[in-house]
C-alpha atoms as a PDB file:
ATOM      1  CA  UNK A   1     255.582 -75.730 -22.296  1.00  0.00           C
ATOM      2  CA  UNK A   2     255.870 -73.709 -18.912  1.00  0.00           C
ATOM      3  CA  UNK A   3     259.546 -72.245 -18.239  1.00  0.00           C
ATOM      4  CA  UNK A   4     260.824 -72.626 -14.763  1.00  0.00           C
ATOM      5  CA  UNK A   5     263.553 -70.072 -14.338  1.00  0.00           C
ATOM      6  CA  UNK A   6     266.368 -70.335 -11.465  1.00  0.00           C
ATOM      7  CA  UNK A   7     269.133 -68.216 -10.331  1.00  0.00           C
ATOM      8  CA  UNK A   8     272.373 -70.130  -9.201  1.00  0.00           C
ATOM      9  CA  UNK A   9     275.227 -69.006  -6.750  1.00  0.00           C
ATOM     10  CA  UNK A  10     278.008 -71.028  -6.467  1.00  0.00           C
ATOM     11  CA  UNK A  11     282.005 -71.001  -5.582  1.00  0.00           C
ATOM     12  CA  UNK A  12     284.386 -73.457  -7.093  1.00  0.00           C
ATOM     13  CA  UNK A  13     284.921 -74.918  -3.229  1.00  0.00           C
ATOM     14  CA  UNK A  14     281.348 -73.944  -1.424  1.00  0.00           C
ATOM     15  CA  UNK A  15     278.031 -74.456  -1.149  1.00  0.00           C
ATOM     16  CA  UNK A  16     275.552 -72.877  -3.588  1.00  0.00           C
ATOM     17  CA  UNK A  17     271.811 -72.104  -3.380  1.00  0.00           C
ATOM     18  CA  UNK A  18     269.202 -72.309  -6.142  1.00  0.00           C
ATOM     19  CA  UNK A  19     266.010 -70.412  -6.002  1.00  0.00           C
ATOM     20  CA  UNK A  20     263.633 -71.406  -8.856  1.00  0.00           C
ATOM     21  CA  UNK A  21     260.420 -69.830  -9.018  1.00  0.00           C
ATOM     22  CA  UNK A  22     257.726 -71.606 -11.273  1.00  0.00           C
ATOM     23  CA  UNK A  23     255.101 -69.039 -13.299  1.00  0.00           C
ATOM     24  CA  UNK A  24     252.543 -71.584 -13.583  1.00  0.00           C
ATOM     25  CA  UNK A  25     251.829 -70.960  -9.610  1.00  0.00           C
ATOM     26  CA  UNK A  26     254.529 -68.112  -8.680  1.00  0.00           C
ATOM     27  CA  UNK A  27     255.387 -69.894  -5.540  1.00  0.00           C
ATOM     28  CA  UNK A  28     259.096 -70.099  -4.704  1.00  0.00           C
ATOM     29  CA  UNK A  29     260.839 -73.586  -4.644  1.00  0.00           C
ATOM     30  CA  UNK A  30     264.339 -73.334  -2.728  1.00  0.00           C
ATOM     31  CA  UNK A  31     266.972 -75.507  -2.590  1.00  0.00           C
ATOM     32  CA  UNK A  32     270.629 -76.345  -1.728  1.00  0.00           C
ATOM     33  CA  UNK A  33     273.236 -77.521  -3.303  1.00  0.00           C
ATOM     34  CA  UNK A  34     276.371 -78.393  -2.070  1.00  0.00           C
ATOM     35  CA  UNK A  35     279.183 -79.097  -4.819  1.00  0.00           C
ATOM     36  CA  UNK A  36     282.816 -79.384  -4.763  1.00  0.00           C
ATOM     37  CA  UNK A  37     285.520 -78.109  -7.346  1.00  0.00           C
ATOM     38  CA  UNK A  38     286.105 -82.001  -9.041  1.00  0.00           C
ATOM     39  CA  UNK A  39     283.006 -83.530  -7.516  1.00  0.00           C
ATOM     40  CA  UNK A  40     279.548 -84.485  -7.527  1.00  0.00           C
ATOM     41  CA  UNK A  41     277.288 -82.608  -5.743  1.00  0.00           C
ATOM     42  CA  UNK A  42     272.987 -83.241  -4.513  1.00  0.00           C
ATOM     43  CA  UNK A  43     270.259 -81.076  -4.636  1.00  0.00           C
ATOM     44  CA  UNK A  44     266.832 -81.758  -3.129  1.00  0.00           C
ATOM     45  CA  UNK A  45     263.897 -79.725  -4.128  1.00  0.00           C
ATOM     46  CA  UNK A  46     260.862 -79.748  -1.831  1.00  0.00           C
ATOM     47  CA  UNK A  47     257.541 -78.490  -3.616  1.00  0.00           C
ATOM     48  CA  UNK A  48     255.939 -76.038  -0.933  1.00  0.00           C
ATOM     49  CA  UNK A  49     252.555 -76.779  -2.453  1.00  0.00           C
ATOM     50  CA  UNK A  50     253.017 -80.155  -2.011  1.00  0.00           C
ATOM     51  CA  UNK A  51     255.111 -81.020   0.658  1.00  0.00           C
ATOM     52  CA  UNK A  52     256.509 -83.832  -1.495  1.00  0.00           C
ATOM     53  CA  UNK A  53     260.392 -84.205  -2.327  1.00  0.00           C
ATOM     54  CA  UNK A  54     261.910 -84.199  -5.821  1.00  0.00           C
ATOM     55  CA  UNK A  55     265.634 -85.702  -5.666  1.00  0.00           C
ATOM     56  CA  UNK A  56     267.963 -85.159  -7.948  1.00  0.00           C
ATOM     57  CA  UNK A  57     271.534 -85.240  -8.861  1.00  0.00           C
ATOM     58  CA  UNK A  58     274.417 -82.703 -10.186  1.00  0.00           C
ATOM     59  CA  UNK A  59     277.746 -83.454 -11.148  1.00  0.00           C
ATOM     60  CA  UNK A  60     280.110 -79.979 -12.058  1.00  0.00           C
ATOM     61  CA  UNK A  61     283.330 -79.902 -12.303  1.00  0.00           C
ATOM     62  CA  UNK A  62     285.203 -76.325 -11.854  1.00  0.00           C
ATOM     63  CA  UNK A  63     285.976 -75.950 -15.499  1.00  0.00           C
ATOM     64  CA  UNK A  64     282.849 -77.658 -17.249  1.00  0.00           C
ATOM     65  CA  UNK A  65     279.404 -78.729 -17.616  1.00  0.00           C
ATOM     66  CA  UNK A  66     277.097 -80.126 -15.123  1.00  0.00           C
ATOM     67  CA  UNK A  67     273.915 -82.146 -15.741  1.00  0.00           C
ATOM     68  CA  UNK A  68     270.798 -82.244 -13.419  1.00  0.00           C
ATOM     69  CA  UNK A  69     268.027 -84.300 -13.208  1.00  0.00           C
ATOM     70  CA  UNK A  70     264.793 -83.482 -12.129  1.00  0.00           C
ATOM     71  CA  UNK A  71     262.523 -86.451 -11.422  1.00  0.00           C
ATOM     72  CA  UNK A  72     258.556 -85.388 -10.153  1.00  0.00           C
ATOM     73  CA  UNK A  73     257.597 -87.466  -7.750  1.00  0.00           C
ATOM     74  CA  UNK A  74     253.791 -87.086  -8.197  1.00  0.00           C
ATOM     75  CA  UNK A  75     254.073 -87.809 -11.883  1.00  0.00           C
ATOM     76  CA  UNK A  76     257.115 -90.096 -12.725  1.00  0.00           C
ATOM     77  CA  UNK A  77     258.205 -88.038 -15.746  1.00  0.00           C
ATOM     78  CA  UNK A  78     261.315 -86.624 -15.695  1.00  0.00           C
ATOM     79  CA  UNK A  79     262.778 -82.870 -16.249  1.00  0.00           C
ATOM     80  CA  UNK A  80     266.281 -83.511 -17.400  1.00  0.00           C
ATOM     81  CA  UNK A  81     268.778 -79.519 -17.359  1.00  0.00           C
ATOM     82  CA  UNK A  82     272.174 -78.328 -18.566  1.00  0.00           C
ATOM     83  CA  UNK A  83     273.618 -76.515 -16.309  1.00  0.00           C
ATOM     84  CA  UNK A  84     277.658 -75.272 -17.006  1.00  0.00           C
ATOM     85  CA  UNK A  85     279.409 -73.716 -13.917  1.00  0.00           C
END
């Protein structure tokens, strides 16, 4: 029932970063994203009060809507996000 909020810069040919920043602990979780204009891109968040590494996967297009997947490690559930870019 927590919200995880995260602020997204990307170009339609570039690299983007994502910051999110988790209230439950208010530590900062960074990652980086690299995504193309008609392509798939990966992002790969690593915990900082963990040290472990959650994968997941983003597909965008530069007219539409992207889907990411969060899998936890540590727990096996699974944090599934809209994201349109």
């Amino acid at each position: 029932g927590s919200t995880i909020s995260e602020t997204t810069t990307a170009s339609s040919i570039g690299t983007g970063t994502t910051t999110i920043t988790p209230e439950q602990t208010g530590s900062t979780i960074s990652e980086t994203t690299t995504a193309s204009s008609i392509g798939t891109g990966t992002m790969t968040i690593t915990p900082e009060q963990t040290g472990s590494t959650i994968s997941e996967t983003t597909t965008t297009s530069s007219i539409g809507t992207g889907t990411i997947t969060i899998t936890p490690v540590q727990t096996g559930s699974t944090i599934s996000e809209t994201t349109t870019t």
